[in-house]
C-alpha atoms as a PDB file:
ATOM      1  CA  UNK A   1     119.206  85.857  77.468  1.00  0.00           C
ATOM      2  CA  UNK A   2     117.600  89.200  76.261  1.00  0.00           C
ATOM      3  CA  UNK A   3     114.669  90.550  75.670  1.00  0.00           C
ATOM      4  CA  UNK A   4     113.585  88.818  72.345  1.00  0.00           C
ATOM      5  CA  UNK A   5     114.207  85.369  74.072  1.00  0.00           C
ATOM      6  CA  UNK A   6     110.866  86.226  76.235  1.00  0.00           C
ATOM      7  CA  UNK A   7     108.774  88.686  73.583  1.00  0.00           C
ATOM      8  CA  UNK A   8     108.387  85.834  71.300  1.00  0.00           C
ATOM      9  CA  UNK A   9     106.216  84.046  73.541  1.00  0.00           C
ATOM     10  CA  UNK A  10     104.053  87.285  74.519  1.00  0.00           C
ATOM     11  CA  UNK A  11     101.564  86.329  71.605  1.00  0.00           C
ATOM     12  CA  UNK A  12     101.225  82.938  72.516  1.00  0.00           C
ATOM     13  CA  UNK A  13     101.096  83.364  75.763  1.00  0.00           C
ATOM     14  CA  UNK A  14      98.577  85.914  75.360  1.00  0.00           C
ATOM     15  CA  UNK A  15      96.029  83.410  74.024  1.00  0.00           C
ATOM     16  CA  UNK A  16      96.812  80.398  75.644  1.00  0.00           C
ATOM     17  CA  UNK A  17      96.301  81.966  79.392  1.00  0.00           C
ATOM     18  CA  UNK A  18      92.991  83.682  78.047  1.00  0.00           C
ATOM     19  CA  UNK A  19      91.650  80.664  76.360  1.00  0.00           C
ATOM     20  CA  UNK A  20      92.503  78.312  78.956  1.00  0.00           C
ATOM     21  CA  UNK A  21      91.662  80.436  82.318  1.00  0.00           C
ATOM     22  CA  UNK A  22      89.498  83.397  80.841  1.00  0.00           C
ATOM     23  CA  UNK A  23      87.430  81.668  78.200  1.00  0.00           C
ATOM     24  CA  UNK A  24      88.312  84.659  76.005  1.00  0.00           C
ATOM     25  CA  UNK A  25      90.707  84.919  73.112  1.00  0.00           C
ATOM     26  CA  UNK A  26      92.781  87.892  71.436  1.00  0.00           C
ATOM     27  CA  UNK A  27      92.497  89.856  68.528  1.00  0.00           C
ATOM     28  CA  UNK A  28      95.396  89.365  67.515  1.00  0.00           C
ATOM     29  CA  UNK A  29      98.475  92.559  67.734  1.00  0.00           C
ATOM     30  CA  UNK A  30      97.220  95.929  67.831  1.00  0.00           C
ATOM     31  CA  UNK A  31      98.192  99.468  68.031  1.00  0.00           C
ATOM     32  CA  UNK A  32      98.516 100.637  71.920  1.00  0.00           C
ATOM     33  CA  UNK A  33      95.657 102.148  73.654  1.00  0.00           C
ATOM     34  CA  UNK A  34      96.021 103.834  77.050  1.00  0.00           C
ATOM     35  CA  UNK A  35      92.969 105.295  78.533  1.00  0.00           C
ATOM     36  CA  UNK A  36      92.887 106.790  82.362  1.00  0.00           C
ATOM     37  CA  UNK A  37      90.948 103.574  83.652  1.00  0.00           C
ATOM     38  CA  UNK A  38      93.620 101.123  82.712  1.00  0.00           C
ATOM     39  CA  UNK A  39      94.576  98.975  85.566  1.00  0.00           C
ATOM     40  CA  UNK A  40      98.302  97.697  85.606  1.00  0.00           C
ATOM     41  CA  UNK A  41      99.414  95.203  87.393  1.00  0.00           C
ATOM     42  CA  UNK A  42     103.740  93.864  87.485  1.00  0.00           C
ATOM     43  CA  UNK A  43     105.502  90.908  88.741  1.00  0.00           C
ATOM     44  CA  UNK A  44     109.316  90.467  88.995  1.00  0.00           C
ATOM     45  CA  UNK A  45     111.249  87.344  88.252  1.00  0.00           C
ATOM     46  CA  UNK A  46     114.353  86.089  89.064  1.00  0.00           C
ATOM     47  CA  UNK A  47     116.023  83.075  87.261  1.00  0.00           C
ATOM     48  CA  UNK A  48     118.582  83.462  84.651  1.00  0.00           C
ATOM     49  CA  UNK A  49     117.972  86.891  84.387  1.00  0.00           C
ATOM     50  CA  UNK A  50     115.895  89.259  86.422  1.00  0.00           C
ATOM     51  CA  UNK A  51     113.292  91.217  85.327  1.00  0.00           C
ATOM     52  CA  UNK A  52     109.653  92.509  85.485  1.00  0.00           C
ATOM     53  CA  UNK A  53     107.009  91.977  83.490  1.00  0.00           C
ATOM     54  CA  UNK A  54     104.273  94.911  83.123  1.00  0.00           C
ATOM     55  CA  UNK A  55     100.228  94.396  82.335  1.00  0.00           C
ATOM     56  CA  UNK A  56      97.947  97.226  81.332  1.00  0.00           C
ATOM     57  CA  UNK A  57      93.788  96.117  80.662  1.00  0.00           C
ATOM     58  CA  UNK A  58      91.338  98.678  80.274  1.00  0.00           C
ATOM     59  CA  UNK A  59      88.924  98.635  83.250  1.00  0.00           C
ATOM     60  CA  UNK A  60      86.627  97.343  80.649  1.00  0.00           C
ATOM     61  CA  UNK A  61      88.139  94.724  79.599  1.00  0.00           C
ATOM     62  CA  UNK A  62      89.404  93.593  83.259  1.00  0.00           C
ATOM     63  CA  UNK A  63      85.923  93.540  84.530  1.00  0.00           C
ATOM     64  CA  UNK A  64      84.838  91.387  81.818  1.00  0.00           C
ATOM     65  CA  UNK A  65      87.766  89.212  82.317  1.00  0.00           C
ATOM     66  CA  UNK A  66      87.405  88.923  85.988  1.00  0.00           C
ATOM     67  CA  UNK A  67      83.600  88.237  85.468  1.00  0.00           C
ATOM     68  CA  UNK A  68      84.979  85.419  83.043  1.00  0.00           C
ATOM     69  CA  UNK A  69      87.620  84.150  85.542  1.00  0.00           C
ATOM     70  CA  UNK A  70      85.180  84.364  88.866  1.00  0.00           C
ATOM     71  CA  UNK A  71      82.463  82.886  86.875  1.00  0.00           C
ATOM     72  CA  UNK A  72      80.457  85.839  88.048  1.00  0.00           C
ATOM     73  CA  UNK A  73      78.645  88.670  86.230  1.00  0.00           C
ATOM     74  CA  UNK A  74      80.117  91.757  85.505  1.00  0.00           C
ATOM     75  CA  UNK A  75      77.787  94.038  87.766  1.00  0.00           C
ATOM     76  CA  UNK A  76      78.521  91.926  90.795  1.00  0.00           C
ATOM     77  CA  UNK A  77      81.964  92.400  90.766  1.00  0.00           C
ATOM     78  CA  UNK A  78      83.670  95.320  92.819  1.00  0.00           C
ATOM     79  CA  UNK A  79      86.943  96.868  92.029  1.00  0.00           C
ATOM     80  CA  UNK A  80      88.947  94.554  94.204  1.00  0.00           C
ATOM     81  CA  UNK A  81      88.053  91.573  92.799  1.00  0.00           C
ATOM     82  CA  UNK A  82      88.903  93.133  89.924  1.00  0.00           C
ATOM     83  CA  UNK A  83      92.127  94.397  90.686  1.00  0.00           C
ATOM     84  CA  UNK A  84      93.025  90.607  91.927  1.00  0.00           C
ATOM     85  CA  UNK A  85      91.989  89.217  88.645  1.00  0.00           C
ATOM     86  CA  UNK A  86      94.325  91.763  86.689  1.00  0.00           C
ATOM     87  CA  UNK A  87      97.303  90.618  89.831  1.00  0.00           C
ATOM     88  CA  UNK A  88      96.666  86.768  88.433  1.00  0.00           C
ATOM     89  CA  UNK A  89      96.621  87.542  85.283  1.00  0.00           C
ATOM     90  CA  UNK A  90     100.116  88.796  85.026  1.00  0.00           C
ATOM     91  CA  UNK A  91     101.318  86.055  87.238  1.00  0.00           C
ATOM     92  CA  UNK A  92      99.819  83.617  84.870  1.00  0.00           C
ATOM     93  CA  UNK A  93     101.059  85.671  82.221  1.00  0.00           C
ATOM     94  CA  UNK A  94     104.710  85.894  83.345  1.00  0.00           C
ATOM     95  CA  UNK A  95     104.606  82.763  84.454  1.00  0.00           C
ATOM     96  CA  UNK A  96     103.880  81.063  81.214  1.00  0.00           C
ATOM     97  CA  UNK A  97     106.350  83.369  79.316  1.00  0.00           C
ATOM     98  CA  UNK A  98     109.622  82.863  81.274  1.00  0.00           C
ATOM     99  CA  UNK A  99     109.074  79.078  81.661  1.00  0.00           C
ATOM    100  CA  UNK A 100     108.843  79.064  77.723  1.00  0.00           C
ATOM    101  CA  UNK A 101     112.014  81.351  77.321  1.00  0.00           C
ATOM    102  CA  UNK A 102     114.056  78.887  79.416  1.00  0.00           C
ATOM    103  CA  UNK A 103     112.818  75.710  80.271  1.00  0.00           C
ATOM    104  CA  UNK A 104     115.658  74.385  82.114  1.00  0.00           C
ATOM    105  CA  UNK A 105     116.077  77.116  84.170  1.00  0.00           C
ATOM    106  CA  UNK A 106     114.388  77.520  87.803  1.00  0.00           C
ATOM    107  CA  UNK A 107     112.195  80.678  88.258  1.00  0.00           C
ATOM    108  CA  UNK A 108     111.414  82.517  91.327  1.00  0.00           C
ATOM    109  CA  UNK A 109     107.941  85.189  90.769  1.00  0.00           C
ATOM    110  CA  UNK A 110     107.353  88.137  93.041  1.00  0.00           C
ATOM    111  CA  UNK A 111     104.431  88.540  94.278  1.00  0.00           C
ATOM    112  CA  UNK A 112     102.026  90.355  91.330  1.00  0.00           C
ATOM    113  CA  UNK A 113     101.005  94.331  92.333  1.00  0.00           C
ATOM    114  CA  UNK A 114      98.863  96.595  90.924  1.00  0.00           C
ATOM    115  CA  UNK A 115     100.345  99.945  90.472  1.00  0.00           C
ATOM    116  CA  UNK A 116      98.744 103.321  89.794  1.00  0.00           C
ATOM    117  CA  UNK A 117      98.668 104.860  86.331  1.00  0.00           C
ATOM    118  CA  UNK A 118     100.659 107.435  88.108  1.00  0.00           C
ATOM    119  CA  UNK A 119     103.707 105.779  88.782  1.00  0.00           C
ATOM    120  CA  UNK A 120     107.030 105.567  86.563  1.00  0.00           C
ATOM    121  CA  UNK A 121     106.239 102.538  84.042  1.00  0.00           C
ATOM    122  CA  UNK A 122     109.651 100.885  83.593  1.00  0.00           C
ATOM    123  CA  UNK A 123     110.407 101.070  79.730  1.00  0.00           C
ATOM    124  CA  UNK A 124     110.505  97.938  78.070  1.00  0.00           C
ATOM    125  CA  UNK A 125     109.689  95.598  75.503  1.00  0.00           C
ATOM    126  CA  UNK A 126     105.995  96.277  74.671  1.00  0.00           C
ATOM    127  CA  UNK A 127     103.538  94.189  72.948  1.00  0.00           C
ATOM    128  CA  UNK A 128      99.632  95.430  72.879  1.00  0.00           C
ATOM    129  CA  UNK A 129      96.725  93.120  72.042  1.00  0.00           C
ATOM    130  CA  UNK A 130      93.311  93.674  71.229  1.00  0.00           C
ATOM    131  CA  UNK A 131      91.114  91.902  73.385  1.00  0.00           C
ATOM    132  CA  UNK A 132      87.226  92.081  74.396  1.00  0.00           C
ATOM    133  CA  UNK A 133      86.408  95.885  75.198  1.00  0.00           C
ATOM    134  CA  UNK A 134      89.973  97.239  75.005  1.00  0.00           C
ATOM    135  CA  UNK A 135      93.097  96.491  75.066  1.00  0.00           C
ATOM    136  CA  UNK A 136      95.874  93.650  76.656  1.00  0.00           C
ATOM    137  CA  UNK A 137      99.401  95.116  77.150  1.00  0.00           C
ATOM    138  CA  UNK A 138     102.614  93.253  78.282  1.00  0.00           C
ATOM    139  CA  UNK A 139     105.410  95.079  79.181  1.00  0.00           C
ATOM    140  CA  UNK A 140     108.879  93.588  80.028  1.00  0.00           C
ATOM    141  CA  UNK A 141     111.808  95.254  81.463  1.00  0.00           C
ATOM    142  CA  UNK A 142     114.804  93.066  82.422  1.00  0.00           C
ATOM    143  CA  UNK A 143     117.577  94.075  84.783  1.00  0.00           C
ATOM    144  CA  UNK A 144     114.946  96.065  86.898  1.00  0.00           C
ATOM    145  CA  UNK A 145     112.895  94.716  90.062  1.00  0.00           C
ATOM    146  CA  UNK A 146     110.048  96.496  90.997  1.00  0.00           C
END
């Protein structure tokens, strides 16, 4: 398996796990947008091949997501609820993506971390997507466990 097997099913993964557990949808691709507020969360995988796989939201667009997801408003949410929303959204995310890549195959997930803006981002393959208020990026790296 490489890297294409998984990146194909970024986009639809993208908009099925918003639609279905964020009641929000994407914009479609889009260029990549980092601002200093981003939160990022990662989980790693283990199955056929090992990997991580990398989100990045704007705070923006996390809070409304998490306000979405909690079925809360935005103003009543602090930044740890917030930060857990972003955690389940890449395990949803990852989740979704390498069960498509390989059906057949049994997957283990890590447990999903946030990690600072000022830690080493893996490179990887990237795919950015506009979403409400910002921007949705996935970032996988295989071979490398966080």
């Amino acid at each position: 398996m490489n890297a294409g097997d998984f990146e194909k099913h970024f986009a639809p993964a993208a908009a099925a796990v918003l639609e279905s557990m964020f009641f929000s949808e994407t914009a479609g691709p889009c260029g990549a947008s980092h601002m200093p507020g981003d939160l990022q969360a990662r989980v790693a995988f283990w199955g056929k091949v090992s990997g991580v796989l990398s989100v990045r939201v704007s705070e923006a667009s996390a809070r409304a997501l998490a306000a979405s997801f909690l079925g809360e408003t935005e103003e009543s949410l602090d930044a740890i609820q917030i930060g857990q929303v972003v955690c389940e959204l890449a395990n949803m995310l990852c989740g979704w993506i390498v069960s498509k890549a390989e059906s057949k195959c049994v997957w283990e997930l890590g447990a999903p971390e946030l990690f600072s803006a000022h830690e080493e981002e893996s490179e990887g393959t990237e795919q950015n997507f506009g979403i409400e208020h910002g921007t949705l990026t996935l970032v996988l790296c295989l071979g490398v466990i966080a």
